[in-house]
PDB file of N, CA and C in Angstrom:
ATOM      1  N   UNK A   1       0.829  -1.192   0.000  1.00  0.00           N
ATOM      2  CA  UNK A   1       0.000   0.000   0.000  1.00  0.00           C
ATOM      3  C   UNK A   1       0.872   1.254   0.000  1.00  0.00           C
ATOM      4  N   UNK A   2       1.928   1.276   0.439  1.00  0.00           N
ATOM      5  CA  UNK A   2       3.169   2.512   0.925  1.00  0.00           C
ATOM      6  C   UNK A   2       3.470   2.749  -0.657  1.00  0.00           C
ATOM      7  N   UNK A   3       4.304   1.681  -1.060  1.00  0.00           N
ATOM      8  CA  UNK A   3       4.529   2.164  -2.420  1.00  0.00           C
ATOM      9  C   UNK A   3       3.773   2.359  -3.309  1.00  0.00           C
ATOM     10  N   UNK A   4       2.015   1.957  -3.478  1.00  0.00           N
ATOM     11  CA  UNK A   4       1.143   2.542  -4.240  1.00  0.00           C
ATOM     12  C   UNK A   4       1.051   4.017  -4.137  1.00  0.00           C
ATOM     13  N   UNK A   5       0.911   4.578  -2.301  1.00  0.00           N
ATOM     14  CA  UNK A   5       0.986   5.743  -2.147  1.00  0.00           C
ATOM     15  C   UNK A   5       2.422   6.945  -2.955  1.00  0.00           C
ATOM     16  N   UNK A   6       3.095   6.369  -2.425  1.00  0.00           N
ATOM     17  CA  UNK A   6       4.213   6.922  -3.237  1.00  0.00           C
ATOM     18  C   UNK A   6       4.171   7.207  -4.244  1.00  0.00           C
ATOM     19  N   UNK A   7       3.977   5.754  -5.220  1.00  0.00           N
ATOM     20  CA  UNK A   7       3.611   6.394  -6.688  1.00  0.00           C
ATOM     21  C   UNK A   7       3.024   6.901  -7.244  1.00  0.00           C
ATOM     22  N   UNK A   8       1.649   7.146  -6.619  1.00  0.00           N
ATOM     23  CA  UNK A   8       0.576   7.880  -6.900  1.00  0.00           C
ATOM     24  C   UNK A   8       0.773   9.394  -6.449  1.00  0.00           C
ATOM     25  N   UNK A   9       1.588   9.469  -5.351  1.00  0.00           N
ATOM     26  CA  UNK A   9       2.011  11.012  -5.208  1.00  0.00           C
ATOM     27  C   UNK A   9       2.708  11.632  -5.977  1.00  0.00           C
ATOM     28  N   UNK A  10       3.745  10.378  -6.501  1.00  0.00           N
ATOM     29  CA  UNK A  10       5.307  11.499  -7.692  1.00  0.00           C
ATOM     30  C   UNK A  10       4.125  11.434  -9.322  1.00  0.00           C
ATOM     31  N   UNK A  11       3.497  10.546  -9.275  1.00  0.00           N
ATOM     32  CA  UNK A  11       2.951  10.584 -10.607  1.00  0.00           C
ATOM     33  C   UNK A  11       1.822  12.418 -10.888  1.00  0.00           C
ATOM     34  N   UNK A  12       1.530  12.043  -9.405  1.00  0.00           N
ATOM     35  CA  UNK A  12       0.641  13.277  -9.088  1.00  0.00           C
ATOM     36  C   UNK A  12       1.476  14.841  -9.097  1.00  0.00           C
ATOM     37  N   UNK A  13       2.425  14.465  -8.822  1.00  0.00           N
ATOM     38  CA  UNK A  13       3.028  15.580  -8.778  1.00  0.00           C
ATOM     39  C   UNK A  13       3.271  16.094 -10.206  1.00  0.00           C
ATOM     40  N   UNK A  14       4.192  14.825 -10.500  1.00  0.00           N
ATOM     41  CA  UNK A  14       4.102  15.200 -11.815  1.00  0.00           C
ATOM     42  C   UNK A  14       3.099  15.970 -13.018  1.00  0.00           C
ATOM     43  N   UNK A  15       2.117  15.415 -12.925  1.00  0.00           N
ATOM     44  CA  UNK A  15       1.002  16.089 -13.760  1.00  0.00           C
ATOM     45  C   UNK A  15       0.660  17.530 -13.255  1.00  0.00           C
ATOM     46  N   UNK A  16       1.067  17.788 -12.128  1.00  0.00           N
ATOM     47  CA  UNK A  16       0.401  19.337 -11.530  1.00  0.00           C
ATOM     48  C   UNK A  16       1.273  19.632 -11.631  1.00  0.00           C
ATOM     49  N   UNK A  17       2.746  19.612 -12.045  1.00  0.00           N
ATOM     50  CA  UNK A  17       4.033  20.338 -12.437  1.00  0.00           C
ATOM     51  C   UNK A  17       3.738  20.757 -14.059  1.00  0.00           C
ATOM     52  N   UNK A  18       3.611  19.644 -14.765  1.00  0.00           N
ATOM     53  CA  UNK A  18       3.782  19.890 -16.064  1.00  0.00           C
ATOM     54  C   UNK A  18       2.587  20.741 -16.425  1.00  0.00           C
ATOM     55  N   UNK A  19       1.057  20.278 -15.935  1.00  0.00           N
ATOM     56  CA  UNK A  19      -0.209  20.937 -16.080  1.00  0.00           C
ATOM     57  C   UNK A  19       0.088  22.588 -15.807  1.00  0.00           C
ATOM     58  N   UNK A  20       0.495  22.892 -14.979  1.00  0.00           N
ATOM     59  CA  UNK A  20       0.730  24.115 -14.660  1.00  0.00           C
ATOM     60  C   UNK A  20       1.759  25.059 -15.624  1.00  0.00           C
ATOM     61  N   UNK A  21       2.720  24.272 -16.130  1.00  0.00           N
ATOM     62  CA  UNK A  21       3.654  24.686 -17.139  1.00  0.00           C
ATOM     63  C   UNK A  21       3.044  25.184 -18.359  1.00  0.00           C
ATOM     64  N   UNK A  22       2.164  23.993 -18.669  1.00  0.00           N
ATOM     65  CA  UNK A  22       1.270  24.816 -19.882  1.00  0.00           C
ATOM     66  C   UNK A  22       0.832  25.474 -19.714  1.00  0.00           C
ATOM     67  N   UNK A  23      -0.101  25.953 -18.381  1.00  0.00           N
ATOM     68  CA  UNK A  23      -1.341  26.694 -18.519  1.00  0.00           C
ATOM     69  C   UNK A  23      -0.293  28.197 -18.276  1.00  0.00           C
ATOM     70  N   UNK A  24       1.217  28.378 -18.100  1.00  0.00           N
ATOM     71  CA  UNK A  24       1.708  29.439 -17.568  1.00  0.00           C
ATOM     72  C   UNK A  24       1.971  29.905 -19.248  1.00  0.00           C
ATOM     73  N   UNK A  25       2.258  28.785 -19.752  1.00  0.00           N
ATOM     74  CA  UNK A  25       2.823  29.205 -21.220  1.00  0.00           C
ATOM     75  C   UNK A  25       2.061  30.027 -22.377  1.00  0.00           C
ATOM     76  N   UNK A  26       0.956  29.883 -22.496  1.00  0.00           N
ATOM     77  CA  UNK A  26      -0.121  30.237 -22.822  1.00  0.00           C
ATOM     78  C   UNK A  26      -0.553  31.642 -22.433  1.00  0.00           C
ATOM     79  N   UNK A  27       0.070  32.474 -21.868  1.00  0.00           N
ATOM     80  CA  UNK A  27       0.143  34.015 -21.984  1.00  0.00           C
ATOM     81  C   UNK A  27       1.085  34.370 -22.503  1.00  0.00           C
ATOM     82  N   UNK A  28       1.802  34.073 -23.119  1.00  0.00           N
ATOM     83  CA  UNK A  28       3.039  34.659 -23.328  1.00  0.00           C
ATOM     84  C   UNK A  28       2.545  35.431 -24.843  1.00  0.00           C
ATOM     85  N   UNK A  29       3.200  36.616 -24.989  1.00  0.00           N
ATOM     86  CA  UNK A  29       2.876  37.309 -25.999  1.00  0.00           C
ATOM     87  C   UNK A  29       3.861  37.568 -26.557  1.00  0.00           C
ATOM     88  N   UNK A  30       4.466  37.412 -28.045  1.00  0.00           N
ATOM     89  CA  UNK A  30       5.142  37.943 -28.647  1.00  0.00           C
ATOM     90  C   UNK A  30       5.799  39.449 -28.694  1.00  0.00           C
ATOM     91  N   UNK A  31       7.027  39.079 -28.787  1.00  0.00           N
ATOM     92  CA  UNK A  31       7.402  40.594 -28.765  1.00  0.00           C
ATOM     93  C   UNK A  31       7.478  41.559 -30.171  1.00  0.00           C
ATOM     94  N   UNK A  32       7.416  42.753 -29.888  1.00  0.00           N
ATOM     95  CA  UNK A  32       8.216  43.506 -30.849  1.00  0.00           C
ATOM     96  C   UNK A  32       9.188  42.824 -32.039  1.00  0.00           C
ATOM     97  N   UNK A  33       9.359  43.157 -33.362  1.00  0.00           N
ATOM     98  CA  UNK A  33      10.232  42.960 -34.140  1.00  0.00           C
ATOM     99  C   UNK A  33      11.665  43.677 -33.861  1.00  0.00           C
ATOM    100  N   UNK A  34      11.444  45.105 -32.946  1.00  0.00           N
ATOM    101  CA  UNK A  34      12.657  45.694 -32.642  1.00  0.00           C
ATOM    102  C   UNK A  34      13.439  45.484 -31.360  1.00  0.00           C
ATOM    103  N   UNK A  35      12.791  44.906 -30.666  1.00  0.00           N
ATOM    104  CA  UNK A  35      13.048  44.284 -29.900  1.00  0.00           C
ATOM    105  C   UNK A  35      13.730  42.382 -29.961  1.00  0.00           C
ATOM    106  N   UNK A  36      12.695  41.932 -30.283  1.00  0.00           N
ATOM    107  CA  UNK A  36      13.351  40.877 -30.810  1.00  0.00           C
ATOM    108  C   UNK A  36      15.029  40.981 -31.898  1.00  0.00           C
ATOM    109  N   UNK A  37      15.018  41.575 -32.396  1.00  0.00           N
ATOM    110  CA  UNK A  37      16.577  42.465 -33.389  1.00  0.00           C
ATOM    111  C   UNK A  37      17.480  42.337 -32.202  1.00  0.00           C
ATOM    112  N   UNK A  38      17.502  43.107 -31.556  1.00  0.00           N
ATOM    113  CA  UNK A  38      18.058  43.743 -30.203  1.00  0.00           C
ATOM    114  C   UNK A  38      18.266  42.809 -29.658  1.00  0.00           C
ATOM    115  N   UNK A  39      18.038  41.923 -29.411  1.00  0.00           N
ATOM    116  CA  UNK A  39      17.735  40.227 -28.508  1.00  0.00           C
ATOM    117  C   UNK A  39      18.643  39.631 -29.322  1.00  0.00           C
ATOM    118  N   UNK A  40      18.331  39.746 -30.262  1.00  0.00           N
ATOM    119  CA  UNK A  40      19.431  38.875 -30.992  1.00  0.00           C
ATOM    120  C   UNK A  40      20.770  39.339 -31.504  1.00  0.00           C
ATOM    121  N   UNK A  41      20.787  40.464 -31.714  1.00  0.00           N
ATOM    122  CA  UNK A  41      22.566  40.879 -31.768  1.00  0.00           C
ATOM    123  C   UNK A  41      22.981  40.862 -29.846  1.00  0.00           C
ATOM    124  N   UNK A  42      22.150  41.214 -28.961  1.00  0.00           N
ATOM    125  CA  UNK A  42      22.705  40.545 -27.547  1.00  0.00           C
ATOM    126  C   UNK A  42      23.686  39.369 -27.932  1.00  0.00           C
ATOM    127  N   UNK A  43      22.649  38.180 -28.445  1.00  0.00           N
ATOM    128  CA  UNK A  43      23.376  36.776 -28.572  1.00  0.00           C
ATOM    129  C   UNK A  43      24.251  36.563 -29.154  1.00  0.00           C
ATOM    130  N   UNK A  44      24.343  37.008 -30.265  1.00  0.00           N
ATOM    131  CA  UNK A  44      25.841  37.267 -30.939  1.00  0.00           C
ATOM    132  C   UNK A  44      26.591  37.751 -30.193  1.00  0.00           C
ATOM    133  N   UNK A  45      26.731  39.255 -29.619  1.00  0.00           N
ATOM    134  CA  UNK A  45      27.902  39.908 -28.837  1.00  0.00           C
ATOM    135  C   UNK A  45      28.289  38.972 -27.752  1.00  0.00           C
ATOM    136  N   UNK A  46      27.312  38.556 -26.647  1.00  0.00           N
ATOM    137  CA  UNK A  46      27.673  37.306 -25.617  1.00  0.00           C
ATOM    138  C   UNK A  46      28.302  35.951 -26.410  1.00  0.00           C
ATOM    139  N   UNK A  47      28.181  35.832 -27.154  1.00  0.00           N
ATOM    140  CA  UNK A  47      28.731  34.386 -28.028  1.00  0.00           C
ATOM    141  C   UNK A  47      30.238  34.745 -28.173  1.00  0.00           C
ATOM    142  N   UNK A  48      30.156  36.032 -28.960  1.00  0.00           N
ATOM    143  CA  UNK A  48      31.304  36.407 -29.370  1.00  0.00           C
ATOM    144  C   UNK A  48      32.580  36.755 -27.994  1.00  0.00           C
ATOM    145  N   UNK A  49      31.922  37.180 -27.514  1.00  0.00           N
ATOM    146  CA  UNK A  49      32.499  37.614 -26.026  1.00  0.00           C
ATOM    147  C   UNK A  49      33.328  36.333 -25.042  1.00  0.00           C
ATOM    148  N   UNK A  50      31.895  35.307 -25.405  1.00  0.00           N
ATOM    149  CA  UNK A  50      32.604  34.011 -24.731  1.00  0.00           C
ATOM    150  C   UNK A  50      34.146  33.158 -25.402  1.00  0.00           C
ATOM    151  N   UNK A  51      33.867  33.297 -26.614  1.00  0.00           N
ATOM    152  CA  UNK A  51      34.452  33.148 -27.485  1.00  0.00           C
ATOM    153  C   UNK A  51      35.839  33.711 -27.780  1.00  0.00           C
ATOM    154  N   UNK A  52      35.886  34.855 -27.481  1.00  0.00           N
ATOM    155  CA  UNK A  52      37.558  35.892 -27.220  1.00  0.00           C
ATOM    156  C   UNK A  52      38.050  35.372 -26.145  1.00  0.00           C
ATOM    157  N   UNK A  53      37.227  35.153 -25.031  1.00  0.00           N
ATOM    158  CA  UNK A  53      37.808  34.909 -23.672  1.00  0.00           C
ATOM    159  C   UNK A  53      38.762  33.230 -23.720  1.00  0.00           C
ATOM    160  N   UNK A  54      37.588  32.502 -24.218  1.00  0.00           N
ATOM    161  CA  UNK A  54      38.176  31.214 -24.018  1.00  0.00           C
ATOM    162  C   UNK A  54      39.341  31.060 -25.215  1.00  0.00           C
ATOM    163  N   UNK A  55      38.928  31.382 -26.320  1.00  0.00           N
ATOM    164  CA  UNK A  55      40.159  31.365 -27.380  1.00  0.00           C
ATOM    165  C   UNK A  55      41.598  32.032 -26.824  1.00  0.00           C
ATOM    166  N   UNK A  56      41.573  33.221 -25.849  1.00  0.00           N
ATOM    167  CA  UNK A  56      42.208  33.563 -25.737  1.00  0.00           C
ATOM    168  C   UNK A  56      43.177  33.077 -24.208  1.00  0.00           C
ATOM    169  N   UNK A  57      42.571  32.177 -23.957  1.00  0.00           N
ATOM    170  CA  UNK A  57      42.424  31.688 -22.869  1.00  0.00           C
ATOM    171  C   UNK A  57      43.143  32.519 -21.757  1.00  0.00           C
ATOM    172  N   UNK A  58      42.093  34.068 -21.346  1.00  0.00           N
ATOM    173  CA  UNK A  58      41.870  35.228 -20.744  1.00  0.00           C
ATOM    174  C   UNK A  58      41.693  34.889 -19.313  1.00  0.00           C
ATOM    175  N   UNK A  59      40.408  34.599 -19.395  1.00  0.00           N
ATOM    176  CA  UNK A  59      39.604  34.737 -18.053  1.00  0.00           C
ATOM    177  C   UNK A  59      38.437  33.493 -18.068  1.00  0.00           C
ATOM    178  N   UNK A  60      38.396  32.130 -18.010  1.00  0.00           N
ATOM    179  CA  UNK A  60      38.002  31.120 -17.843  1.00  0.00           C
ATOM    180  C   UNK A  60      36.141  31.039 -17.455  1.00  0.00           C
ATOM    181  N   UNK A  61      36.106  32.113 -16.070  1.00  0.00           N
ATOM    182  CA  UNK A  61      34.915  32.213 -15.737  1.00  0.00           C
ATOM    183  C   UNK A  61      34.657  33.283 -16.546  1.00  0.00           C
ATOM    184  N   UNK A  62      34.888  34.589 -17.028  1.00  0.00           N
ATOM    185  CA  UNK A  62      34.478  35.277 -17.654  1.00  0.00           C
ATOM    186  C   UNK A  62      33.426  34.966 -19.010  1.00  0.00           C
ATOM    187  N   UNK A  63      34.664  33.786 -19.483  1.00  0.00           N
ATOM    188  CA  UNK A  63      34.050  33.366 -20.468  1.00  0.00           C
ATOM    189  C   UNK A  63      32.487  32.437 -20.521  1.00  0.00           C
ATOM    190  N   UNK A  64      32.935  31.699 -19.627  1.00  0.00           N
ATOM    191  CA  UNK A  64      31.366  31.034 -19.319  1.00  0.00           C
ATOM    192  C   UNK A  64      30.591  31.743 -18.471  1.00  0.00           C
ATOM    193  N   UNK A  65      30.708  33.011 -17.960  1.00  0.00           N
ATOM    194  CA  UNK A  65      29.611  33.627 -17.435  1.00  0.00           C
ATOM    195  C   UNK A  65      29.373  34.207 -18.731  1.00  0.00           C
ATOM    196  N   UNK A  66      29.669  34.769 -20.070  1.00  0.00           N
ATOM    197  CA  UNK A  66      29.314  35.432 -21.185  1.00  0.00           C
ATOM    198  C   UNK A  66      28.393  34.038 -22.303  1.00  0.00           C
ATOM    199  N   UNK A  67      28.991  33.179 -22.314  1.00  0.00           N
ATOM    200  CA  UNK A  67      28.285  31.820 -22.495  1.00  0.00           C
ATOM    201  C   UNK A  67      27.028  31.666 -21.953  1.00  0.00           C
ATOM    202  N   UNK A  68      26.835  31.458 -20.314  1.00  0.00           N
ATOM    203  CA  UNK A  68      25.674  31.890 -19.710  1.00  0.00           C
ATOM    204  C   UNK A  68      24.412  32.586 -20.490  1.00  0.00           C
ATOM    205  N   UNK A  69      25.550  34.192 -19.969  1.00  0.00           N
ATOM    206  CA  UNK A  69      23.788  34.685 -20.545  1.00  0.00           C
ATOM    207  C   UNK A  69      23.706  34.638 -22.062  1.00  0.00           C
ATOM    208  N   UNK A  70      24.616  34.462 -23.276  1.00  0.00           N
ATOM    209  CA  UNK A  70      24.076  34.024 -24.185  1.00  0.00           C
ATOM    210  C   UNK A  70      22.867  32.878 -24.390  1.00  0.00           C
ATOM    211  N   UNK A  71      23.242  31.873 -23.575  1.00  0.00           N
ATOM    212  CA  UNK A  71      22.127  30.603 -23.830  1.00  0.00           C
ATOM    213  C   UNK A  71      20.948  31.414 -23.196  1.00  0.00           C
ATOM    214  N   UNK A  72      20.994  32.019 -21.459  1.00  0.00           N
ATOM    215  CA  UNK A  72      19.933  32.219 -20.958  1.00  0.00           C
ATOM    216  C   UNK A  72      18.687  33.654 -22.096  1.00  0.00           C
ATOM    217  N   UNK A  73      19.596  33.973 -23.031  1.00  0.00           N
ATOM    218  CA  UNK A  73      18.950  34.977 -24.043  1.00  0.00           C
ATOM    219  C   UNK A  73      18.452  34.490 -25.074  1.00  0.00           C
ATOM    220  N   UNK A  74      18.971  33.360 -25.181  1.00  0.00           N
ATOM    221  CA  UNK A  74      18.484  32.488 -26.498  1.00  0.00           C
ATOM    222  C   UNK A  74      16.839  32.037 -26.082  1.00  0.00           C
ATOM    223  N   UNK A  75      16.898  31.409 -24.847  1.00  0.00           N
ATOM    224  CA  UNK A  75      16.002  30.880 -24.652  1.00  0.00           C
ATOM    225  C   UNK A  75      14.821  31.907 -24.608  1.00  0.00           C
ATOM    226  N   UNK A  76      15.275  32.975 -24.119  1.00  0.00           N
ATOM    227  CA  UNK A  76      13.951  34.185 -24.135  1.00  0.00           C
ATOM    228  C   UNK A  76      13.576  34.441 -25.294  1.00  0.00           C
ATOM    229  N   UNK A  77      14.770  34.373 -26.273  1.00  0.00           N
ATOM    230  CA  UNK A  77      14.234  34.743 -27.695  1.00  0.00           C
ATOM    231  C   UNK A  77      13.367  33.690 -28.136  1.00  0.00           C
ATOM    232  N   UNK A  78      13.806  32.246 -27.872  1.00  0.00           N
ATOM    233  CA  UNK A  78      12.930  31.125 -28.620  1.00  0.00           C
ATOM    234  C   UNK A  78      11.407  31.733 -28.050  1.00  0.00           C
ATOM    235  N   UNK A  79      11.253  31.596 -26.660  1.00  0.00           N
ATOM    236  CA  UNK A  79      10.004  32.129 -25.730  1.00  0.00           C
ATOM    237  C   UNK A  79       9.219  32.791 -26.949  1.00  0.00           C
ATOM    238  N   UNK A  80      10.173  34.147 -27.010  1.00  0.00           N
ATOM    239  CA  UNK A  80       9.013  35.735 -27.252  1.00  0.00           C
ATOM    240  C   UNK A  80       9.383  35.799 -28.508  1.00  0.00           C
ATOM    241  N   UNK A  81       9.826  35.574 -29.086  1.00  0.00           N
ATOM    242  CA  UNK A  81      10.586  36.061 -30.546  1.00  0.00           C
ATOM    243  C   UNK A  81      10.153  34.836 -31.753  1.00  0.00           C
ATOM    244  N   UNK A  82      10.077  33.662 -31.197  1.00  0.00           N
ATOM    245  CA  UNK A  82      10.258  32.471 -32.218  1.00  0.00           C
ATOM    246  C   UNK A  82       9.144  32.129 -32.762  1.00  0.00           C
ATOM    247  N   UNK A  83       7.604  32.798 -32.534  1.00  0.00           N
ATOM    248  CA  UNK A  83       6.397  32.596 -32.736  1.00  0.00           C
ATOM    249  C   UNK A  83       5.869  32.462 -33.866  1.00  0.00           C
TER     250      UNK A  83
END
């Protein structure tokens, strides 16, 4: 009975994790075209940035903190921009 409970809780969880994911996703509104532009030469300059550092082998964390927010910008763009 313990492990029915169990599984029935992570399964449960599960569905009110993911359920909720959609229903958050589903406002999201597209952005601006000039904005979106802007978003995306960000990602380039952070790419590029990561990219001098480690090629140059500069500043190690620098570089993957510029790596960082490249990906974490990408993903906003896929979000608001990719529609």
């Amino acid at each position: 009975m313990d492990k029915f409970f169990s599984l029935f809780s992570i399964l449960s969880l599960i569905c009110l994790i993911t359920g909720t994911g959609a229903l958050a996703e589903s406002g999201i509104k597209k952005w601006p075209n000039q904005s979106c532009s802007d978003l995306y030469k960000a990602i380039g300059i952070f790419t590029a940035l990561s990219h001098k550092e480690w090629q140059e082998k500069k500043n190690e964390k620098k570089g993957a903190f510029y790596a960082s927010a490249a990906a974490n910008y990408s993903i906003i763009y896929q979000t608001v921009c990719n529609k």
